[in-house]
C-alpha atoms as a PDB file:
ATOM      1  CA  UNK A   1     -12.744-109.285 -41.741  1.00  0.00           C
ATOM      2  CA  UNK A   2     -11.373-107.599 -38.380  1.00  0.00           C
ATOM      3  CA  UNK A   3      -8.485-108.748 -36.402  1.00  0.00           C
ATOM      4  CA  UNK A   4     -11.392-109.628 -34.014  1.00  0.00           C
ATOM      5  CA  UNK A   5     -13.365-111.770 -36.225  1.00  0.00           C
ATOM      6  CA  UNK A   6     -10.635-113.740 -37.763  1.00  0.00           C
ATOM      7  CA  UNK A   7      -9.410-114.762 -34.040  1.00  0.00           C
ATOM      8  CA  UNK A   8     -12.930-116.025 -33.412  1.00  0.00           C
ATOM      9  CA  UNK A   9     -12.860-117.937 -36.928  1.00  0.00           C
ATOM     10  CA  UNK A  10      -9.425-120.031 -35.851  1.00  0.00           C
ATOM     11  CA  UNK A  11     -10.837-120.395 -32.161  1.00  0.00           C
ATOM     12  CA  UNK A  12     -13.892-121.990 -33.483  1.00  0.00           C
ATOM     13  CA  UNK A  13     -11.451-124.490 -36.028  1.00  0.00           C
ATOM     14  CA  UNK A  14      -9.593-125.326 -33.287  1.00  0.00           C
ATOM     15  CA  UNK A  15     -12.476-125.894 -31.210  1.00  0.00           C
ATOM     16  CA  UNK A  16     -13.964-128.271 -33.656  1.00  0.00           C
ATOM     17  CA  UNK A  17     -11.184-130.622 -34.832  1.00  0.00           C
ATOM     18  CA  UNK A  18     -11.636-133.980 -34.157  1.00  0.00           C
ATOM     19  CA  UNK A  19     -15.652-133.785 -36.093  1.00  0.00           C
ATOM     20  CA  UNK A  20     -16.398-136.132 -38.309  1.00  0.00           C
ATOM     21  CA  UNK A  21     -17.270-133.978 -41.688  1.00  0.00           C
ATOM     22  CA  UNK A  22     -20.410-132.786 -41.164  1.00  0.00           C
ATOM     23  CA  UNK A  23     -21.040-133.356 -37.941  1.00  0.00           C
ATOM     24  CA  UNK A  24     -20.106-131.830 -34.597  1.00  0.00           C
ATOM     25  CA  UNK A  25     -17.452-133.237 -32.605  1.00  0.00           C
ATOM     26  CA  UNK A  26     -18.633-135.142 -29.857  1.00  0.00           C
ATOM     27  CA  UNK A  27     -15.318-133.784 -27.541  1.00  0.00           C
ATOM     28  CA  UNK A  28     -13.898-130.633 -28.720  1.00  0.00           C
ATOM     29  CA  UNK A  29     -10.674-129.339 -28.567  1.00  0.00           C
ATOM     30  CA  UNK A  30     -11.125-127.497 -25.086  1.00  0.00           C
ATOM     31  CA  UNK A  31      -9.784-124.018 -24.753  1.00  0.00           C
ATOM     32  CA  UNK A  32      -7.377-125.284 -21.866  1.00  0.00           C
ATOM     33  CA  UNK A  33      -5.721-127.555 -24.081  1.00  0.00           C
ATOM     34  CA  UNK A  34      -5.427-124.945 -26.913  1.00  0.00           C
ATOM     35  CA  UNK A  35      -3.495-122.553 -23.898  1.00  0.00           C
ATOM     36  CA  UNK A  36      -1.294-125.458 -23.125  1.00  0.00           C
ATOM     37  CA  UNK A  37      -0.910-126.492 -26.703  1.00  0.00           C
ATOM     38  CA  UNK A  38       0.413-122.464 -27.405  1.00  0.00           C
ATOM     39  CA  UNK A  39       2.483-121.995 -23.849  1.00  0.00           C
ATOM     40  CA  UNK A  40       5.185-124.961 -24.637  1.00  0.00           C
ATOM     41  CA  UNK A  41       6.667-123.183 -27.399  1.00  0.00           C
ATOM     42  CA  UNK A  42       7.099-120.103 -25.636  1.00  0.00           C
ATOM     43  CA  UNK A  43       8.274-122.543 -22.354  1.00  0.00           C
ATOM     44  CA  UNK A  44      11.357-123.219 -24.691  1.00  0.00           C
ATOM     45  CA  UNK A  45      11.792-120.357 -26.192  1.00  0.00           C
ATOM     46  CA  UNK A  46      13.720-118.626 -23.546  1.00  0.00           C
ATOM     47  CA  UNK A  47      16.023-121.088 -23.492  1.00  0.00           C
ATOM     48  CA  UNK A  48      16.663-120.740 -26.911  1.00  0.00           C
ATOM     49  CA  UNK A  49      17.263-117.460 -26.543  1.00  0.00           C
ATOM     50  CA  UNK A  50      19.797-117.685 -24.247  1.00  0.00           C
ATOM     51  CA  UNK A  51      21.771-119.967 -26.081  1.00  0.00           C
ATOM     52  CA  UNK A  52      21.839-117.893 -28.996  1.00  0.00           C
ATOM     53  CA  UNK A  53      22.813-114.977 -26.717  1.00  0.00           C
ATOM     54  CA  UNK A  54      25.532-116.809 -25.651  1.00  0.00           C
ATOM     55  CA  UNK A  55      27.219-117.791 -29.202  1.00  0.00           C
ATOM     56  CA  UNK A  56      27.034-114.372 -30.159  1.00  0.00           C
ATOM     57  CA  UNK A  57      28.553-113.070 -26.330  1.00  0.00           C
ATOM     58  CA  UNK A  58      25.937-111.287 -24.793  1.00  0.00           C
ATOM     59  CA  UNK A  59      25.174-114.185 -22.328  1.00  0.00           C
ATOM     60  CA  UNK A  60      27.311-112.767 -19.564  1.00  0.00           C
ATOM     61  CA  UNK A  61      29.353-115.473 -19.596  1.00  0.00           C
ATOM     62  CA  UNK A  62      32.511-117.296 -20.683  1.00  0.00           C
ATOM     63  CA  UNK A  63      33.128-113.949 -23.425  1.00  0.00           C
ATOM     64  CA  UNK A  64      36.858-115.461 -23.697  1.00  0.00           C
ATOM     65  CA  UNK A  65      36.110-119.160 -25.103  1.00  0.00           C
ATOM     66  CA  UNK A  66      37.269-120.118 -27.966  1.00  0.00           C
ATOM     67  CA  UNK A  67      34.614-121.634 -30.077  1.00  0.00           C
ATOM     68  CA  UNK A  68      35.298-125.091 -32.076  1.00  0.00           C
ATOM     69  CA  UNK A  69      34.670-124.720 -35.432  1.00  0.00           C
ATOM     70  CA  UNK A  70      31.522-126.963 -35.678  1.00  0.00           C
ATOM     71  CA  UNK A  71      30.489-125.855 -31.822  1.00  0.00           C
ATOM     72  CA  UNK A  72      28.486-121.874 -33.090  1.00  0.00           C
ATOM     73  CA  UNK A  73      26.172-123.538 -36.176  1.00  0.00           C
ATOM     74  CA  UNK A  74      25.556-126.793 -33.378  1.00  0.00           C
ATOM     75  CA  UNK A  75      24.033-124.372 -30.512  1.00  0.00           C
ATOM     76  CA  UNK A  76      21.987-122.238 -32.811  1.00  0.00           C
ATOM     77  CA  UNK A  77      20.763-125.465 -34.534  1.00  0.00           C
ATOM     78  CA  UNK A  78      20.135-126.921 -31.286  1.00  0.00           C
ATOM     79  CA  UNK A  79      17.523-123.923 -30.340  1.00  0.00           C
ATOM     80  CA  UNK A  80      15.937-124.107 -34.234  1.00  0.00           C
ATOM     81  CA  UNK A  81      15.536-127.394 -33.582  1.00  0.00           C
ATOM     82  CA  UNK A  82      13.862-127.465 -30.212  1.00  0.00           C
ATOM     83  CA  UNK A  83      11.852-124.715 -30.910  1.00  0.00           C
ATOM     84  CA  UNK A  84      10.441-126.473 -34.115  1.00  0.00           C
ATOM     85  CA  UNK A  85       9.707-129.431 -31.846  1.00  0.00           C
ATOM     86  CA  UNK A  86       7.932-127.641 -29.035  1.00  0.00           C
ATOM     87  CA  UNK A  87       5.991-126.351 -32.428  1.00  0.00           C
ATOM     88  CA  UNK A  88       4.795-129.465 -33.646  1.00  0.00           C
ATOM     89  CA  UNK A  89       2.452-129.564 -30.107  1.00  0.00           C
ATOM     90  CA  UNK A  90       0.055-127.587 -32.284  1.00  0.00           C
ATOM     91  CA  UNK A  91      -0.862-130.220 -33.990  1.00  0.00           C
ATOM     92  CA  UNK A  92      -2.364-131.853 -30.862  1.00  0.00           C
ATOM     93  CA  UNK A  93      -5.256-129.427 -31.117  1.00  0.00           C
ATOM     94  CA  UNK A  94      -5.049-127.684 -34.777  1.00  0.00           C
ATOM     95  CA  UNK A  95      -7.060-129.858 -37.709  1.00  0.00           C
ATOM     96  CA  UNK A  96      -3.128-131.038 -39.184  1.00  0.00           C
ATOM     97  CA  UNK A  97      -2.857-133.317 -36.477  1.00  0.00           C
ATOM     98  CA  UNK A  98      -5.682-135.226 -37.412  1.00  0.00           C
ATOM     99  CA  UNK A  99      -6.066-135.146 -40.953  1.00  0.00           C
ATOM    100  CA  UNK A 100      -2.902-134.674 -43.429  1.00  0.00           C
ATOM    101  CA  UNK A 101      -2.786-131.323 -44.959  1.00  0.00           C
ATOM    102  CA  UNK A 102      -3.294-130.394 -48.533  1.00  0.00           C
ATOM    103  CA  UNK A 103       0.287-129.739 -49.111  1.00  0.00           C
ATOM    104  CA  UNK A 104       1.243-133.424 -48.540  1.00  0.00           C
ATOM    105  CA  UNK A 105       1.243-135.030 -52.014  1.00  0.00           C
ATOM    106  CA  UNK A 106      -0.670-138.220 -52.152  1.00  0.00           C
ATOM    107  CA  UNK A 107      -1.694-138.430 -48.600  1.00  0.00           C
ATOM    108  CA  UNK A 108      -4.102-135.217 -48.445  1.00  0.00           C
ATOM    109  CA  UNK A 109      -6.987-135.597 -46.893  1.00  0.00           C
ATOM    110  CA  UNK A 110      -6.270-138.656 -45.035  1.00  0.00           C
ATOM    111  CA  UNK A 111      -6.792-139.031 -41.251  1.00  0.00           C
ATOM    112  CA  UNK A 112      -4.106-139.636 -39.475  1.00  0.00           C
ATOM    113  CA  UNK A 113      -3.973-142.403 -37.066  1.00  0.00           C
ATOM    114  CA  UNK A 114      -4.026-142.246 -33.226  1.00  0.00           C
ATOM    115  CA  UNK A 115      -0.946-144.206 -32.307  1.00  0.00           C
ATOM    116  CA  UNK A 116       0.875-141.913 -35.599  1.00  0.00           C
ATOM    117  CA  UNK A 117       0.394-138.839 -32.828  1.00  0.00           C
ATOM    118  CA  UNK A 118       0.082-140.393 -29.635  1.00  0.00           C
ATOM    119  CA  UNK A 119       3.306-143.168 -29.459  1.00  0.00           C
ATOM    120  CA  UNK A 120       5.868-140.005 -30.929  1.00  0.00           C
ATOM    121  CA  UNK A 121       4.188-137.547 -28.763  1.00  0.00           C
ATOM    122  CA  UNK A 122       4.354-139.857 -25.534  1.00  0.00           C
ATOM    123  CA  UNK A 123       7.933-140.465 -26.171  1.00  0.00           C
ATOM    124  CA  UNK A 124       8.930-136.957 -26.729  1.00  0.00           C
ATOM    125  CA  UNK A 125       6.920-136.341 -23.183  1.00  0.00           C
ATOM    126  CA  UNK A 126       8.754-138.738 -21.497  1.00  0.00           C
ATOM    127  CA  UNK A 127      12.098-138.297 -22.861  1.00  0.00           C
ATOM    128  CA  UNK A 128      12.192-134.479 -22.417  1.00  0.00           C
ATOM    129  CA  UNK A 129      11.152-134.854 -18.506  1.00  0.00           C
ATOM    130  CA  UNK A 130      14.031-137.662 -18.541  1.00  0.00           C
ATOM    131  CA  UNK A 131      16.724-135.067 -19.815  1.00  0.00           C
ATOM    132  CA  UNK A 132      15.512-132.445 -17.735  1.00  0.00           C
ATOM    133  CA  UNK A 133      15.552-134.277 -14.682  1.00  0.00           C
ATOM    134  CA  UNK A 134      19.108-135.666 -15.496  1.00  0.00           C
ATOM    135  CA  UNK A 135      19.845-131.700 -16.103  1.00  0.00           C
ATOM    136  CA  UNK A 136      18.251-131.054 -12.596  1.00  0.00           C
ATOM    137  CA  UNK A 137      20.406-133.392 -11.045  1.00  0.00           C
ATOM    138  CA  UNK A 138      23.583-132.912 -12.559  1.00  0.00           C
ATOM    139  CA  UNK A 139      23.543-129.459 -11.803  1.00  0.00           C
ATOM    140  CA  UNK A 140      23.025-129.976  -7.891  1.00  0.00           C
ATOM    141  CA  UNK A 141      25.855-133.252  -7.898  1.00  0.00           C
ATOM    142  CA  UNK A 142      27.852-132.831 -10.713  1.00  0.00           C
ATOM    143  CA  UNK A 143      27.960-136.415 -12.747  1.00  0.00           C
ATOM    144  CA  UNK A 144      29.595-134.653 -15.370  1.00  0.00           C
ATOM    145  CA  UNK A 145      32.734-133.077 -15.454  1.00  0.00           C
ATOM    146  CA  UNK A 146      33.119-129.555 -16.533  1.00  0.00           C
ATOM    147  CA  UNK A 147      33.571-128.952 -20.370  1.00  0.00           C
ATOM    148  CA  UNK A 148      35.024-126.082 -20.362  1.00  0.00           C
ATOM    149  CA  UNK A 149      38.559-124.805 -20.655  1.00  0.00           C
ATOM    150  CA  UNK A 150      38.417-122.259 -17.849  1.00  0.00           C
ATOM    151  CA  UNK A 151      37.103-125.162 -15.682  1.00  0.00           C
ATOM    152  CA  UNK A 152      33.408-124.038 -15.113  1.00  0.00           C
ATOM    153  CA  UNK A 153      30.501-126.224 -17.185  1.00  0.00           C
ATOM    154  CA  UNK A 154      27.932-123.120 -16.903  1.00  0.00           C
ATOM    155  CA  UNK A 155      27.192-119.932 -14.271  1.00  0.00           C
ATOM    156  CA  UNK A 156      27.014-121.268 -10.814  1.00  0.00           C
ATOM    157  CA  UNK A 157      26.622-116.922  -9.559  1.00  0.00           C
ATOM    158  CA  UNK A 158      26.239-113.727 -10.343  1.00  0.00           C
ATOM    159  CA  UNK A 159      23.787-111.873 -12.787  1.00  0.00           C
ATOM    160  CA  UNK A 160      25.161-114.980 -15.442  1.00  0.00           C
ATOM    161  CA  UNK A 161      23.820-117.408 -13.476  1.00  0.00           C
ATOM    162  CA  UNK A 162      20.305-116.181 -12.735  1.00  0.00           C
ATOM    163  CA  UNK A 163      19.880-115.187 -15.932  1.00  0.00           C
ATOM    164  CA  UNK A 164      20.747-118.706 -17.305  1.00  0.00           C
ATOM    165  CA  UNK A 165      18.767-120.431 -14.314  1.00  0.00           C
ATOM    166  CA  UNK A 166      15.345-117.917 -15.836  1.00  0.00           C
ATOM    167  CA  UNK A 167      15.917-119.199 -19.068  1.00  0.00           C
ATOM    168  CA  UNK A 168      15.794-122.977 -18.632  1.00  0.00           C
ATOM    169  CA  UNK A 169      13.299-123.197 -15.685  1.00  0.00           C
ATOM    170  CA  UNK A 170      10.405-122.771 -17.856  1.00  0.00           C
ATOM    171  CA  UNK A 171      12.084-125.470 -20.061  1.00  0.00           C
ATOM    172  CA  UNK A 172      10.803-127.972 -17.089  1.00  0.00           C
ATOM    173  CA  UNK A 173       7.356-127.544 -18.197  1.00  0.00           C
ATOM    174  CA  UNK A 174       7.656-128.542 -21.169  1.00  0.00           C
ATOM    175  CA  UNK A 175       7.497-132.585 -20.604  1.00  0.00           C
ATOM    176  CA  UNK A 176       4.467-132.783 -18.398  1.00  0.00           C
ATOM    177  CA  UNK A 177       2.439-130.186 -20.739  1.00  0.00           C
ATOM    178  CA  UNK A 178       3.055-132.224 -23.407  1.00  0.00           C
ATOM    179  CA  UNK A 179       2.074-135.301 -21.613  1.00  0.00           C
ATOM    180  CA  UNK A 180      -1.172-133.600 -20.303  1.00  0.00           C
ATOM    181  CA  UNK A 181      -1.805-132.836 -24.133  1.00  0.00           C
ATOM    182  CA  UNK A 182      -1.488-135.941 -25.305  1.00  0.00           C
ATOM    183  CA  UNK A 183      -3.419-137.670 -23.000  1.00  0.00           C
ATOM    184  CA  UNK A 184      -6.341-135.158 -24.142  1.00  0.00           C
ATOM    185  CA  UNK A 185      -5.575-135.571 -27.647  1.00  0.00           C
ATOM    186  CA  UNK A 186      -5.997-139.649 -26.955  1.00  0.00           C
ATOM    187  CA  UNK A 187      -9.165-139.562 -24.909  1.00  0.00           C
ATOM    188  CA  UNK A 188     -10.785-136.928 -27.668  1.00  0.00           C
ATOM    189  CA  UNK A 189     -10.025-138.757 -30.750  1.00  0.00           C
ATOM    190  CA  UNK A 190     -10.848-142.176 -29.093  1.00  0.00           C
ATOM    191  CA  UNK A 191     -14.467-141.007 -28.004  1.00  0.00           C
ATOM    192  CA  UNK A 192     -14.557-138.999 -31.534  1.00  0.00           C
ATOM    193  CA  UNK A 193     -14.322-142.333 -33.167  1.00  0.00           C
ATOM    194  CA  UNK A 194     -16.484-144.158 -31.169  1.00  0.00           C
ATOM    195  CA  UNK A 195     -19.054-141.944 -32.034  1.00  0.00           C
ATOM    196  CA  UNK A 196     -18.381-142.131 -35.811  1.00  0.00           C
ATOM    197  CA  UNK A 197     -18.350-145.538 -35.215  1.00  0.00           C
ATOM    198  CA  UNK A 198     -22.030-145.724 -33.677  1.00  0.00           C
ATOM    199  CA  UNK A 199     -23.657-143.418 -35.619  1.00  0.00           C
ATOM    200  CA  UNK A 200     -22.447-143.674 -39.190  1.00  0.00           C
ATOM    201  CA  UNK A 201     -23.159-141.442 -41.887  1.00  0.00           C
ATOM    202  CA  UNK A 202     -26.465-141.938 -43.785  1.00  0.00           C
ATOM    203  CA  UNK A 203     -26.592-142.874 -47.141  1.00  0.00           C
END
């Protein structure tokens, strides 16, 4: 199968989670939410990146701190972390969001249910656009006081700066994208089951 085909094969899954088996989804997965679904982990990956650039000292910045212990393994797990949780928005439009994969003893097979995606998703939405409005703000007044020893809490100029300012401003996407996708993912699986519901299988 070419590179070509194969693309067209997972498009197509994509497109039809949500169906009923056997039947064809009354709302699709649109491609829009697919793009949205792919773009938030590469909104936080940048930021990842930067904070593993700057344990290992080729941030730019702060070269002479002296690292706690516990303080390296805590940034790099941060960016693991967030970057397997900006992951996990696939599942808002790949077939594992909505029925539990093979590989989950006992439970395979199963759909999942709505609020199971939509209350964890909504919070995640609405917590991430809390922090990074808290992170917007305390950047421009200053609510917290500097952490480090040198007296400076992050870049405020210089080539430092910018490049820490480019790697968390796509970060601020990430909330309302994953709002907007989970809002879809609602309305889809609602009118999916609705449509189950009035037209049931035969036999």
């Amino acid at each position: 199968m070419t590179t070509h085909a194969r693309d067209t094969a997972a498009t197509a899954a994509e497109m039809s989670v949500g169906a009923p088996a056997g039947r064809k989804p009354v709302e699709p997965v649109p491609r829009w939410a697919v793009r949205v679904a792919h773009a938030i982990p590469l909104c936080v990956l940048p930021s990842g990146l930067w904070r593993v650039a700057l344990v290992l000292g080729l941030a730019g910045y702060d070269a002479d701190y002296h690292w706690a212990v516990w303080e390296r393994p805590y940034v790099i797990g941060l960016s693991v972390v967030s970057e397997g949780l900006a992951l996990l928005a696939l599942g808002l439009v790949r077939p594992w969001g909505e029925v539990v994969p093979p590989w989950v003893p006992g439970l395979h097979g199963r759909r999942i249910p709505i609020p199971a995606v939509v209350i964890p998703a909504a919070l995640g939405a609405t917590l991430i656009m809390m922090f990074c409005a808290y992170a917007v703000l305390n950047q421009i007044f200053g609510f917290v006081e500097p952490m480090n020893e040198n007296g400076d809490g992050s870049p405020t100029s210089g080539p430092a700066a910018w490049a820490l300012w480019t790697a968390y401003a796509p970060l601020l996407a990430w909330g309302p994208l994953l709002a907007i996708l989970t809002v879809a993912y609602y309305r889809r699986r609602r009118a999916n089951h609705a449509s189950a519901a009035a037209r049931p299988e035969a036999g």
